[in-house]
C-alpha atoms as a PDB file:
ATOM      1  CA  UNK A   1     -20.308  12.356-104.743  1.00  0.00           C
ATOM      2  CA  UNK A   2     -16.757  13.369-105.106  1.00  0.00           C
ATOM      3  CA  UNK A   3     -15.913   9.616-104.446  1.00  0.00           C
ATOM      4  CA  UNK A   4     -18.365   8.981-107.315  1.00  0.00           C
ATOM      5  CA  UNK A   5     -17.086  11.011-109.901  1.00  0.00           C
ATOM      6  CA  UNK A   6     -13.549  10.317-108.972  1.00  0.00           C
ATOM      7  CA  UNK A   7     -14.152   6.506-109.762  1.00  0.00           C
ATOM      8  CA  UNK A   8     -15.924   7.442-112.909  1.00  0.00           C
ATOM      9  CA  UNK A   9     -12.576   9.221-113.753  1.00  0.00           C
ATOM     10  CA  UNK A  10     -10.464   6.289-113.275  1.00  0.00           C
ATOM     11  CA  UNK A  11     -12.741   3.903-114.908  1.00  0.00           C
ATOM     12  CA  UNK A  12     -12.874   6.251-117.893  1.00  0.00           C
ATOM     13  CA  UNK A  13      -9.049   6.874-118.042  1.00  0.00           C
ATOM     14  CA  UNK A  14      -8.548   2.758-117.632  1.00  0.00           C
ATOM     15  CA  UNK A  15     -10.762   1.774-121.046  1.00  0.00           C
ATOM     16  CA  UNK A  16      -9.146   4.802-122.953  1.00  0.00           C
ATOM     17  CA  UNK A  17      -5.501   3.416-122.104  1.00  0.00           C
ATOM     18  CA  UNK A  18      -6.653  -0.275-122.040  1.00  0.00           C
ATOM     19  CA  UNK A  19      -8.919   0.439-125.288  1.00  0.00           C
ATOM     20  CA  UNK A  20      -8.408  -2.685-127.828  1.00  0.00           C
ATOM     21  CA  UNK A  21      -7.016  -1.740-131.012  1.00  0.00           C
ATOM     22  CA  UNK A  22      -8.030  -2.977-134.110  1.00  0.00           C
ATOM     23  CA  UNK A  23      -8.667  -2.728-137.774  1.00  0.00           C
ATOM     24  CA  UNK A  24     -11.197  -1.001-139.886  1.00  0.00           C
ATOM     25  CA  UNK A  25     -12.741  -4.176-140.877  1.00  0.00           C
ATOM     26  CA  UNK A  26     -13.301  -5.527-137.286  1.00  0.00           C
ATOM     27  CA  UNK A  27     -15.474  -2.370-136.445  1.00  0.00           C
ATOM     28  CA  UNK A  28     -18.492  -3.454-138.015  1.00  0.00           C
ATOM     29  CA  UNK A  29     -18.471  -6.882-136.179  1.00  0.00           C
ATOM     30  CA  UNK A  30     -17.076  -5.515-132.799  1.00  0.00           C
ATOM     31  CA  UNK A  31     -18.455  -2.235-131.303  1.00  0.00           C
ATOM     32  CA  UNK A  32     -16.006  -1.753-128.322  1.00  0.00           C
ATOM     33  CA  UNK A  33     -12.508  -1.893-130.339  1.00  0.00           C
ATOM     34  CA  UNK A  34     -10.729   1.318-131.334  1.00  0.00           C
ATOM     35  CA  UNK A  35     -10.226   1.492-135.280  1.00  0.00           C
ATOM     36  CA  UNK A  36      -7.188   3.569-137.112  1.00  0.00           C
ATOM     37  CA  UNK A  37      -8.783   6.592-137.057  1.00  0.00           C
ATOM     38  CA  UNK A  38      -8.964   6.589-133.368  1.00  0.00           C
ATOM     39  CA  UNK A  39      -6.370   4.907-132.430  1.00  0.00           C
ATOM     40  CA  UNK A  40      -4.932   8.105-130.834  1.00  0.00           C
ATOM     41  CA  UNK A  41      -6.870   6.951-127.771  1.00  0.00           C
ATOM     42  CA  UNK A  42      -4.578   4.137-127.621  1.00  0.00           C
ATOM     43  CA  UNK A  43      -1.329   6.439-127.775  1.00  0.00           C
ATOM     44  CA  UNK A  44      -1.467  10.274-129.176  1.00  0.00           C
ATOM     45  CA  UNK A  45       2.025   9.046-130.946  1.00  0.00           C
ATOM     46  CA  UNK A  46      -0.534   7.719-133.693  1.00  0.00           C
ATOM     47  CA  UNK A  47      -1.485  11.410-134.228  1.00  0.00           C
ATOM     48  CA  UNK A  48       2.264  12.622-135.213  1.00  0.00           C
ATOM     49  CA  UNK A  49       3.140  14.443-138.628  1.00  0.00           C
ATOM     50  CA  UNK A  50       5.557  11.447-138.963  1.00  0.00           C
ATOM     51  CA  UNK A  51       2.973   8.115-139.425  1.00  0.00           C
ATOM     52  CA  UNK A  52       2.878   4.916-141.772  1.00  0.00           C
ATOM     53  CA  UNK A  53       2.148   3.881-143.948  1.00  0.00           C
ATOM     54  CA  UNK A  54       2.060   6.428-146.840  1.00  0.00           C
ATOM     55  CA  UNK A  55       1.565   6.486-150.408  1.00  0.00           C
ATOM     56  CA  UNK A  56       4.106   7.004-152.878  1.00  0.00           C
ATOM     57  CA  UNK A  57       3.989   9.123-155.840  1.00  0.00           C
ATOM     58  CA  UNK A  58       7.033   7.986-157.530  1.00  0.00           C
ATOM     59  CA  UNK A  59       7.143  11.226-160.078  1.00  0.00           C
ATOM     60  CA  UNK A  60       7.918  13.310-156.394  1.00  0.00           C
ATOM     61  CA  UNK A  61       9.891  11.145-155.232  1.00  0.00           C
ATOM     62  CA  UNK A  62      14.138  11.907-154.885  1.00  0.00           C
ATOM     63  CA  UNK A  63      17.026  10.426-156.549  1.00  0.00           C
ATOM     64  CA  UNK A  64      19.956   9.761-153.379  1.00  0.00           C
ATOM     65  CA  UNK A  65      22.892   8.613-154.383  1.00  0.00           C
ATOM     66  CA  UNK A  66      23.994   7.480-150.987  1.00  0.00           C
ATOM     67  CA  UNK A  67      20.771   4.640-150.831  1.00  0.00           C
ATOM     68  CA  UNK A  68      23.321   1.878-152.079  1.00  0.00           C
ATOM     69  CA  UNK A  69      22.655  -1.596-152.557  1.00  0.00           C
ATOM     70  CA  UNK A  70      21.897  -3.117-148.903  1.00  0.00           C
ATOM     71  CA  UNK A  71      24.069  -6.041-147.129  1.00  0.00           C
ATOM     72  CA  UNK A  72      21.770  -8.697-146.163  1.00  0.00           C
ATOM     73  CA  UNK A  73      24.141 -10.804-143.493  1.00  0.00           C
ATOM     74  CA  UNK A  74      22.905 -14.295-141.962  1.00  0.00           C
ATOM     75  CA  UNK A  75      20.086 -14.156-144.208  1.00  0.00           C
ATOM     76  CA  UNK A  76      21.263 -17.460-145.697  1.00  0.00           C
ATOM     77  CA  UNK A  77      21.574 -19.077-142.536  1.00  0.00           C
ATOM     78  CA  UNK A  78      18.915 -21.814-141.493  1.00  0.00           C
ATOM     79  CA  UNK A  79      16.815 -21.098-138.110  1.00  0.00           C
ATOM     80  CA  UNK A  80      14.407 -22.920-136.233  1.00  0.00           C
ATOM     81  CA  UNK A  81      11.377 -20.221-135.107  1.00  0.00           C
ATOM     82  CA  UNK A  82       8.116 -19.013-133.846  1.00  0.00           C
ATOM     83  CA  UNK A  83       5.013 -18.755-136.181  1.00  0.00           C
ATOM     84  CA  UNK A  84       2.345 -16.712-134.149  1.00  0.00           C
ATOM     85  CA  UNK A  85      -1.454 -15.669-133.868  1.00  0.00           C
ATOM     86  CA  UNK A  86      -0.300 -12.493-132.502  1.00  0.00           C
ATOM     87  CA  UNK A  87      -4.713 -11.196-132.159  1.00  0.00           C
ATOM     88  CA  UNK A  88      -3.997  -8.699-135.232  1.00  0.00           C
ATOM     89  CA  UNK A  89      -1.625 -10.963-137.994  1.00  0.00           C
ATOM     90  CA  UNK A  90       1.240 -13.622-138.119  1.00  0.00           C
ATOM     91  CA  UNK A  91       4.290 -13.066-136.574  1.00  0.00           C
ATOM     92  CA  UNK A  92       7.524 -14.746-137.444  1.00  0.00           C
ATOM     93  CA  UNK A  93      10.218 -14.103-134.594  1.00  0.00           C
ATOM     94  CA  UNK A  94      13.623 -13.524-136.268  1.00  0.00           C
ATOM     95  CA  UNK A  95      17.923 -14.572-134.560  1.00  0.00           C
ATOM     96  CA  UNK A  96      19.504 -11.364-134.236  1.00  0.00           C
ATOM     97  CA  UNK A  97      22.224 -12.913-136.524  1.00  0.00           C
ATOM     98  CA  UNK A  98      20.273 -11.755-139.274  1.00  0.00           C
ATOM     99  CA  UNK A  99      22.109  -8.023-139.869  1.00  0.00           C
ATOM    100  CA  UNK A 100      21.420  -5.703-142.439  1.00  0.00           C
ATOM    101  CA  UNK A 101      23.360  -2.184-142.988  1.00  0.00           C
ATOM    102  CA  UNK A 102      24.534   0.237-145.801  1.00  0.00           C
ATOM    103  CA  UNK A 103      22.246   1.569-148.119  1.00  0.00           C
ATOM    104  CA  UNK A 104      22.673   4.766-145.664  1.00  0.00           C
ATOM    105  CA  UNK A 105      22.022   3.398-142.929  1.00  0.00           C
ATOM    106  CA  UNK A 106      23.740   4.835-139.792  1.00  0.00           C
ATOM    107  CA  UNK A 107      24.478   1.714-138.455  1.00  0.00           C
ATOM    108  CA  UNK A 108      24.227  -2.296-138.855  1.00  0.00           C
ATOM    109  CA  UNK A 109      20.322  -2.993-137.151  1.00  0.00           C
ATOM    110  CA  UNK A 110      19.591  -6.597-136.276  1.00  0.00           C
ATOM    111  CA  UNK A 111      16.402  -8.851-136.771  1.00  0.00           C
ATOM    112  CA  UNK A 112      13.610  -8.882-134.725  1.00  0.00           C
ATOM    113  CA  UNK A 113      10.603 -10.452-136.502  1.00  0.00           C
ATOM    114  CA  UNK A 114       8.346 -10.655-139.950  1.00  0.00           C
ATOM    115  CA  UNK A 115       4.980 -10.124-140.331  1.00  0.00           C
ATOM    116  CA  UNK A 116       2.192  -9.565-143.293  1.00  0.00           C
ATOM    117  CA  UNK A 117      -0.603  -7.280-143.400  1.00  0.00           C
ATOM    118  CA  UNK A 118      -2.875  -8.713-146.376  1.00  0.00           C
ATOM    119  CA  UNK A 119      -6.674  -8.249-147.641  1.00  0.00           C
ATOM    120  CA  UNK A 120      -9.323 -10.222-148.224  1.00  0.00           C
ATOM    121  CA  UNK A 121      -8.933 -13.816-149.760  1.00  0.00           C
ATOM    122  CA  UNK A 122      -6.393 -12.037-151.912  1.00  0.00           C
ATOM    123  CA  UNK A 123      -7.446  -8.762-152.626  1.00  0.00           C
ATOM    124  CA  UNK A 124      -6.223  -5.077-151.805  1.00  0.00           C
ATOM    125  CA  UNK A 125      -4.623  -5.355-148.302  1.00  0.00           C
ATOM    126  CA  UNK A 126      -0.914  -4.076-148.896  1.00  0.00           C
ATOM    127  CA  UNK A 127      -0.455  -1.039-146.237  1.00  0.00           C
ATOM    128  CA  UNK A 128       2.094   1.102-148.541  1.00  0.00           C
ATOM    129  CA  UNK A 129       0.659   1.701-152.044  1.00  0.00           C
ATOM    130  CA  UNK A 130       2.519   2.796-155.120  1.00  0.00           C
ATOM    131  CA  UNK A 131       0.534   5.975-156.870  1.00  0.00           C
ATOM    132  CA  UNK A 132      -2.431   5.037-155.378  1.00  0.00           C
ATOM    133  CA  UNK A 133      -2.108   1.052-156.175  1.00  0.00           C
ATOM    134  CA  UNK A 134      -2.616  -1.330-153.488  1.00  0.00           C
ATOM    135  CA  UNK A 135      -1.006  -4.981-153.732  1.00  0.00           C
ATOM    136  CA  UNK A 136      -2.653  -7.803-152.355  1.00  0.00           C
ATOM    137  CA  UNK A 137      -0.233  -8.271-148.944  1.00  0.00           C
ATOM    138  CA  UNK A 138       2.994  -6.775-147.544  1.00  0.00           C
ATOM    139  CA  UNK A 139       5.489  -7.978-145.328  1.00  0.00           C
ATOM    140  CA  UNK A 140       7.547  -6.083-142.906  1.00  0.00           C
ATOM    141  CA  UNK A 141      10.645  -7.186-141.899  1.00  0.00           C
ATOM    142  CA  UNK A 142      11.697  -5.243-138.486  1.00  0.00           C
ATOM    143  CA  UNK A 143      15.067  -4.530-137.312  1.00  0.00           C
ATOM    144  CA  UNK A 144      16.620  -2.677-134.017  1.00  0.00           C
ATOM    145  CA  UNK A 145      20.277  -0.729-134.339  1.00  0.00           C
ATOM    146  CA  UNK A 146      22.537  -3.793-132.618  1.00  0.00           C
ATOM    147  CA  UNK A 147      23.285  -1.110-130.026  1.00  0.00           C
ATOM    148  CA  UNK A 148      20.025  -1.354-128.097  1.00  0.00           C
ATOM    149  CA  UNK A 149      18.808  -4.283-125.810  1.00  0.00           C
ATOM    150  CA  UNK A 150      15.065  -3.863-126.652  1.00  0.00           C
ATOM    151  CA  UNK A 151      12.738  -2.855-128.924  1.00  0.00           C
ATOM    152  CA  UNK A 152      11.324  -0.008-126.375  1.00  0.00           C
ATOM    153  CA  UNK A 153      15.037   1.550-126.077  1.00  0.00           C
ATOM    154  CA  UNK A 154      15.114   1.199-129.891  1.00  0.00           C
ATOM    155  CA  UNK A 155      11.827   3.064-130.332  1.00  0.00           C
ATOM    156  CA  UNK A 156      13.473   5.959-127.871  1.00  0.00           C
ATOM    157  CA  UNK A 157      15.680   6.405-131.078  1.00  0.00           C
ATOM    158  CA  UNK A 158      14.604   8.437-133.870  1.00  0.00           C
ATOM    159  CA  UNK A 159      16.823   6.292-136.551  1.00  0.00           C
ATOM    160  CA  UNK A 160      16.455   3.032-133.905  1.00  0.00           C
ATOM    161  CA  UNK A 161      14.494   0.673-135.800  1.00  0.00           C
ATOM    162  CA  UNK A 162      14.801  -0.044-139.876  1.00  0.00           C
ATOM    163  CA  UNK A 163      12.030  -1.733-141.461  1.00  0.00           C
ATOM    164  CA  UNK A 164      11.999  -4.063-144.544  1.00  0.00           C
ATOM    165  CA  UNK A 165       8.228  -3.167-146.784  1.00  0.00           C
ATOM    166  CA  UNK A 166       8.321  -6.093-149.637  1.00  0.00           C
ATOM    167  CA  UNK A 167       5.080  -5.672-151.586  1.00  0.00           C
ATOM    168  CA  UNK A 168       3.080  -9.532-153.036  1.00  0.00           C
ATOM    169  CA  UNK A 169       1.488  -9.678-156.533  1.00  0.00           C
ATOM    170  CA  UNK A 170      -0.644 -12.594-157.924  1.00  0.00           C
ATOM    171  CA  UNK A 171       1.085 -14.930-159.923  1.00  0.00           C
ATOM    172  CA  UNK A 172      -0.397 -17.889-161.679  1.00  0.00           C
ATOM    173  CA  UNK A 173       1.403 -20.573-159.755  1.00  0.00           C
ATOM    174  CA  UNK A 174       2.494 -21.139-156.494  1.00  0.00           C
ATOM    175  CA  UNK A 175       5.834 -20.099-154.660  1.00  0.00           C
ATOM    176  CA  UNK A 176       7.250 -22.942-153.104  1.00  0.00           C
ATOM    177  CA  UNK A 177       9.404 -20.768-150.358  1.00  0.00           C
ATOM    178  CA  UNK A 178       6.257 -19.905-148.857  1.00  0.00           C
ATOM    179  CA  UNK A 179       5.239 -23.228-148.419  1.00  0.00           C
ATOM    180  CA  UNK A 180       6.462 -23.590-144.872  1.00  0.00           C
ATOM    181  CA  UNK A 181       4.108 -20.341-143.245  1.00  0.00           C
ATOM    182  CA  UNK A 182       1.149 -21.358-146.410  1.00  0.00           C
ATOM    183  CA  UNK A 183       1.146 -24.946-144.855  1.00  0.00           C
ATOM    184  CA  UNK A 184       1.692 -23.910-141.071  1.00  0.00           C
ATOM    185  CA  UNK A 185      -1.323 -21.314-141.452  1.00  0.00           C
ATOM    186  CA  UNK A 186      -3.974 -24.236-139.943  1.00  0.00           C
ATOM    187  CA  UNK A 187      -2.158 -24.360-136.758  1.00  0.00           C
ATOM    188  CA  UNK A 188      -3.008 -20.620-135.730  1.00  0.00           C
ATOM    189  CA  UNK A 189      -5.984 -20.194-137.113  1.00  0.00           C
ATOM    190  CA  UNK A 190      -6.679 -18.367-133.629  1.00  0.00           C
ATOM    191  CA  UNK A 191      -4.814 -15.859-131.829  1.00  0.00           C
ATOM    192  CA  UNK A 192      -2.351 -16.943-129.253  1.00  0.00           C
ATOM    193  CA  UNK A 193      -1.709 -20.213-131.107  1.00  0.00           C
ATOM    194  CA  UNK A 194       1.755 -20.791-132.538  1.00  0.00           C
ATOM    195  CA  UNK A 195       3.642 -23.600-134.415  1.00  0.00           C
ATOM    196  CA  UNK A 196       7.612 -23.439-134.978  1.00  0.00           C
ATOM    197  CA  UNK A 197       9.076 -23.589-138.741  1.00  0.00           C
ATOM    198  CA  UNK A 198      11.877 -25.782-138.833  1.00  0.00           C
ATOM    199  CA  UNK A 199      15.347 -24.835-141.338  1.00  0.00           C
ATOM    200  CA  UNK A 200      14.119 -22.199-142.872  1.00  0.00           C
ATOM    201  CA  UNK A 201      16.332 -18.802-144.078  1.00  0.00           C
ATOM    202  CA  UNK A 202      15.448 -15.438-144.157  1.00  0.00           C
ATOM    203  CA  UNK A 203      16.690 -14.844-147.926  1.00  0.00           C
ATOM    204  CA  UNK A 204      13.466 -17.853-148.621  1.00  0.00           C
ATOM    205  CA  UNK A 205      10.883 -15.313-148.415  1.00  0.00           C
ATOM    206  CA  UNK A 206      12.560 -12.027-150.158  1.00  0.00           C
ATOM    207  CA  UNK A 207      13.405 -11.145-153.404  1.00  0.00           C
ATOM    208  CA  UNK A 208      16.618 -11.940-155.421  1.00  0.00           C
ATOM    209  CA  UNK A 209      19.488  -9.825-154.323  1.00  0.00           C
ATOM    210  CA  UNK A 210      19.385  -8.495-157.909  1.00  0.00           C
ATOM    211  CA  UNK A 211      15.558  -7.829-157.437  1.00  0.00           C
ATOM    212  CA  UNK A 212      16.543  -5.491-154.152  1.00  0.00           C
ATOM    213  CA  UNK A 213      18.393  -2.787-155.937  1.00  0.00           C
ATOM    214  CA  UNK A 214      15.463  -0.649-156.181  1.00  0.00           C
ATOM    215  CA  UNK A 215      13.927   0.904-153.484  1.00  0.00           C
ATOM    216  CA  UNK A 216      12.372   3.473-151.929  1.00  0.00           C
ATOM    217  CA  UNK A 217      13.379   5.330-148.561  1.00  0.00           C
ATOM    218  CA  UNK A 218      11.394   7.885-145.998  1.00  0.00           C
ATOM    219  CA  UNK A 219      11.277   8.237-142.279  1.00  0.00           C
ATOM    220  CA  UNK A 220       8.169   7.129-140.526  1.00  0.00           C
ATOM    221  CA  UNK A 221       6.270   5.061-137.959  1.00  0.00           C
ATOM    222  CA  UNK A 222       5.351   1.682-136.772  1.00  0.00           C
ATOM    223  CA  UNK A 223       2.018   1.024-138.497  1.00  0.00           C
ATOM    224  CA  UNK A 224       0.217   0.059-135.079  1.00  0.00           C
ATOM    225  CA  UNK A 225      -0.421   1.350-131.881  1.00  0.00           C
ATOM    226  CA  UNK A 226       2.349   2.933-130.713  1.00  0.00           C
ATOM    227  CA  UNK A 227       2.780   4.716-133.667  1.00  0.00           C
ATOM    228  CA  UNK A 228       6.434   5.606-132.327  1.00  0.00           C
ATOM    229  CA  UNK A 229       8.127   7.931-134.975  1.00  0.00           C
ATOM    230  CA  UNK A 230      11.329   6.127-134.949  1.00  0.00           C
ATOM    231  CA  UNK A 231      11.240   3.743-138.418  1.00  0.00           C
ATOM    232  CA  UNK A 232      13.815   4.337-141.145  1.00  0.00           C
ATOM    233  CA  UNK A 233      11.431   2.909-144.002  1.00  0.00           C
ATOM    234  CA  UNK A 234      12.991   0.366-147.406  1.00  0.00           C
ATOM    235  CA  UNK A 235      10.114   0.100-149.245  1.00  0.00           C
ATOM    236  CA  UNK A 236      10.936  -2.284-152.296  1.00  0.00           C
ATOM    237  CA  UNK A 237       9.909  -1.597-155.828  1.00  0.00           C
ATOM    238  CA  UNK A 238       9.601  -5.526-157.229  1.00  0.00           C
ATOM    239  CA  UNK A 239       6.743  -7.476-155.410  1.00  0.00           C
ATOM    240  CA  UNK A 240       7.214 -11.455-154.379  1.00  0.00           C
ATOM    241  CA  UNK A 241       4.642 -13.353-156.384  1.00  0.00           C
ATOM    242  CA  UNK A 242       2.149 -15.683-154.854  1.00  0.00           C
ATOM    243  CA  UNK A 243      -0.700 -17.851-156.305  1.00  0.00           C
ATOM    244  CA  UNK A 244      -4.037 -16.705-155.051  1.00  0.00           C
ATOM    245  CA  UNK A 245      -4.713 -19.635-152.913  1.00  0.00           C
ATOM    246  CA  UNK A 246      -1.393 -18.817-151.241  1.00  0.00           C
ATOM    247  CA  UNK A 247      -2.900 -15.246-150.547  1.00  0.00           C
ATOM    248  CA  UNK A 248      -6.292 -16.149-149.525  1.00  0.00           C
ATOM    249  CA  UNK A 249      -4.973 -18.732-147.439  1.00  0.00           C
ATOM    250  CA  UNK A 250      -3.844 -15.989-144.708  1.00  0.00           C
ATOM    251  CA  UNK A 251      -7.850 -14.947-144.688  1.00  0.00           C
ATOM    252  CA  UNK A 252      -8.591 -18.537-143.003  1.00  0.00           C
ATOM    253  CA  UNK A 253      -7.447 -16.890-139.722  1.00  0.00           C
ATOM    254  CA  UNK A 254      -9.301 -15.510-137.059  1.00  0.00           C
ATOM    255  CA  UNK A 255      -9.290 -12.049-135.286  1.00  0.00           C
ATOM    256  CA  UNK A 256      -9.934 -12.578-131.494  1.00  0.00           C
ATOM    257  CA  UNK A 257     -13.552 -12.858-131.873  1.00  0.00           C
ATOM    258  CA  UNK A 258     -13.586 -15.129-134.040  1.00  0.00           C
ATOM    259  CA  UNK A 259     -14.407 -13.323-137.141  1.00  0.00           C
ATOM    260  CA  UNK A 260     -12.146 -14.102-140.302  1.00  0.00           C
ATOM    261  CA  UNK A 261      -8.821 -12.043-140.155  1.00  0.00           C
ATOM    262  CA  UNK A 262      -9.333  -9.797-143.077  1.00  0.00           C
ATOM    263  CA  UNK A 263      -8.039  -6.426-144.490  1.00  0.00           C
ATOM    264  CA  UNK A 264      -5.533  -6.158-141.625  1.00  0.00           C
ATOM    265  CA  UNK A 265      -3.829  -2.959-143.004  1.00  0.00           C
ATOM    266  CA  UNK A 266      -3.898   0.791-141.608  1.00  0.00           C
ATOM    267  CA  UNK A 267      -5.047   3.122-143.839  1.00  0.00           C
ATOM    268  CA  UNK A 268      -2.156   5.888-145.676  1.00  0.00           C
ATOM    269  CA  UNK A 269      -1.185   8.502-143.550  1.00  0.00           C
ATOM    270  CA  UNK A 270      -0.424  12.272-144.869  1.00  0.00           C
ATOM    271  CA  UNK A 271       3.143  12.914-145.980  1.00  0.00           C
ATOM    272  CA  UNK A 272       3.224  16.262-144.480  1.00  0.00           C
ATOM    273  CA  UNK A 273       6.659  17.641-144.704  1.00  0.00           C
ATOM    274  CA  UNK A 274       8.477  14.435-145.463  1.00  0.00           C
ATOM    275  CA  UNK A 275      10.123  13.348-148.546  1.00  0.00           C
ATOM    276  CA  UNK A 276      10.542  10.155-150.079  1.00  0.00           C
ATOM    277  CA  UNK A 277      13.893   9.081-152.066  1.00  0.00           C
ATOM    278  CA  UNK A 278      14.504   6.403-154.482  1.00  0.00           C
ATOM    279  CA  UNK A 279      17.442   4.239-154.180  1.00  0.00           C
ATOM    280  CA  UNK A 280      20.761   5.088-156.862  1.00  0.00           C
ATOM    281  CA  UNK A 281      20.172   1.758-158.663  1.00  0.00           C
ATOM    282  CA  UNK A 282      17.262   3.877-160.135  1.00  0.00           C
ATOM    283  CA  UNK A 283      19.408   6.756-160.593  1.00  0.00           C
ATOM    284  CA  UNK A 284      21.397   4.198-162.871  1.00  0.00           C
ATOM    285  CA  UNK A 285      18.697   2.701-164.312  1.00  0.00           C
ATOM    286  CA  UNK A 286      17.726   6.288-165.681  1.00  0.00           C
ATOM    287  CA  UNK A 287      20.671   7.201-166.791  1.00  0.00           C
ATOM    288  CA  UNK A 288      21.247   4.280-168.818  1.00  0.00           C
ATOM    289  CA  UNK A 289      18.096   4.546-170.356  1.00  0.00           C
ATOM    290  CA  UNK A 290      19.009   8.124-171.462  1.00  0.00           C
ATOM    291  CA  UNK A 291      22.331   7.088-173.006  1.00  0.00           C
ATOM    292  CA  UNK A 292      20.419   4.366-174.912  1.00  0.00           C
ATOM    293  CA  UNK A 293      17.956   7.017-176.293  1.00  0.00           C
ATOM    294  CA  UNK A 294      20.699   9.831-176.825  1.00  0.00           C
ATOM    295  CA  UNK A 295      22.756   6.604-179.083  1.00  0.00           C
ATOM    296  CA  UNK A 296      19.948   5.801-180.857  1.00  0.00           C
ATOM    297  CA  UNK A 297      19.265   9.752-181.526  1.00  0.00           C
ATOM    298  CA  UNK A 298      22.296  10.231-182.968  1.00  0.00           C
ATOM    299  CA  UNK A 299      22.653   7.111-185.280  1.00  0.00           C
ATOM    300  CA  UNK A 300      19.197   8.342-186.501  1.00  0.00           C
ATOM    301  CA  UNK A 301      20.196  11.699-187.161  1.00  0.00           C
ATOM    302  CA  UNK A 302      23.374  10.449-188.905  1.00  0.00           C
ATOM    303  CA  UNK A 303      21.783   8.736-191.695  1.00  0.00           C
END
């Protein structure tokens, strides 16, 4: 009997900690995966007062004067790559000569990968939304401080890992940039298959450097299971603008059982405690605006 119940206890402990994560919208069409809200079974981490992705209320959130302008280096610089089914999106492995620092940063952190979280054939699917507005996709550009040798030493580090958020509206024609993931999509439709983009850059599928002055900032979490509190969050105010077929083209994938890869985001987690800051090109912004208004205030008044 003791035998008994001791196997029961190992079994039970084995599909907690081996429990398949996934999505809300898998749940419906696959009973044994573990959806967001309890993914703590996968690791308690993803029950910390410190998770992503949040919402942000941009009348609460901080001017900082020390979020500068960010320096994007080897982002010009051509790479062959990786394009993977990773089970739960598309994964783009990154070169490490792809830096970015400043912007308060404590340090330069180097590239790791890309990936998008996106909805259904175009609709709501960012992870982050702005006062309660959900884009239709969001990519996530992850980055380790150059210091550490892997991603799991990183995570060990509250501050290790700094991740890019770039938000995706609709736009009524296609952007060519994207071409090379929109047209590689058919070769991993399903998970584990990969293809490998040829000579593209990193600064292809971003905004303008002028179009990256805005930002928001806030400490978090990865945005899947771990759930490791060690992120510093750049959340971008200007989305990249794709057609709609561009969008729903990421919806022709398929989730390990074969269902259509949809609505691959995790729900917004509670702020708590945290605050969120806005970069000082807002600060700017602001203040210019005011100048304009006090200007035309006193020509007015001088009449």
């Amino acid at each position: 009997m003791a035998a008994f119940a001791l196997w029961v206890f190992v079994f039970f402990v084995k599909f907690v900690s081996g429990a398949d994560w996934c999505y809300q919208s898998q749940i419906a069409c696959n009973g044994t995966c573990t959806g967001p809200d309890t993914w703590v079974t996968v690791s308690r981490l993803c029950d910390g007062r410190a998770q992503s992705p949040v919402n942000i209320v941009t009348k609460r959130a901080l001017p900082d004067q020390r979020l500068t302008p960010l320096t994007f280096i080897g982002y010009q610089r051509t790479f062959h790559s990786r394009l993977t089914n990773n089970g739960h999106g598309v994964q783009l492995d990154l070169p490490a000569s792809n830096v970015i620092k400043g912007g308060h940063l404590d340090a330069p952190y180097k590239a790791l990968q890309l990936h998008l979280h996106w909805g259904k054939d175009g609709g709501p699917g960012s992870e982050h939304t702005i006062d309660g507005e959900k884009f239709p996709m969001e990519m996530h550009i992850v980055h380790m401080k150059e210091e550490h040798i892997s991603l799991s030493e990183a995570l060990r580090d509250p501050t290790g890992v700094a991740v890019l958020g770039f938000f995706f509206q609709e736009s009524m024609s296609a952007n060519k940039k994207f071409d090379p993931i929109i047209s590689a999509l058919k070769n991993i439709k399903r998970p584990t298959n990969s293809t490998t983009l040829k000579g593209v850059y990193l600064d292809m599928f971003t905004l303008p450097q002028s179009d990256m002055l805005k930002y928001f900032r806030y400490d978090g979490s990865l945005t899947t299971p771990d759930c490791a509190e060690a992120v510093i969050w750049t959340v971008f105010e200007e989305a990249i603008p794709l057609s709609r077929k561009q969008l729903a083209a990421f919806s022709a994938l398929q989730f390990s059982d074969g269902k259509p890869m949809v609505k691959t985001y995790r729900p917004v987690q509670p702020l708590n405690s945290r605050q969120v800051y806005y970069s000082s090109s807002h600060v700017a912004a602001i203040s210019t605006v005011l100048l304009i208004t006090s200007v035309l205030l006193s020509v007015q008044a001088g009449r």
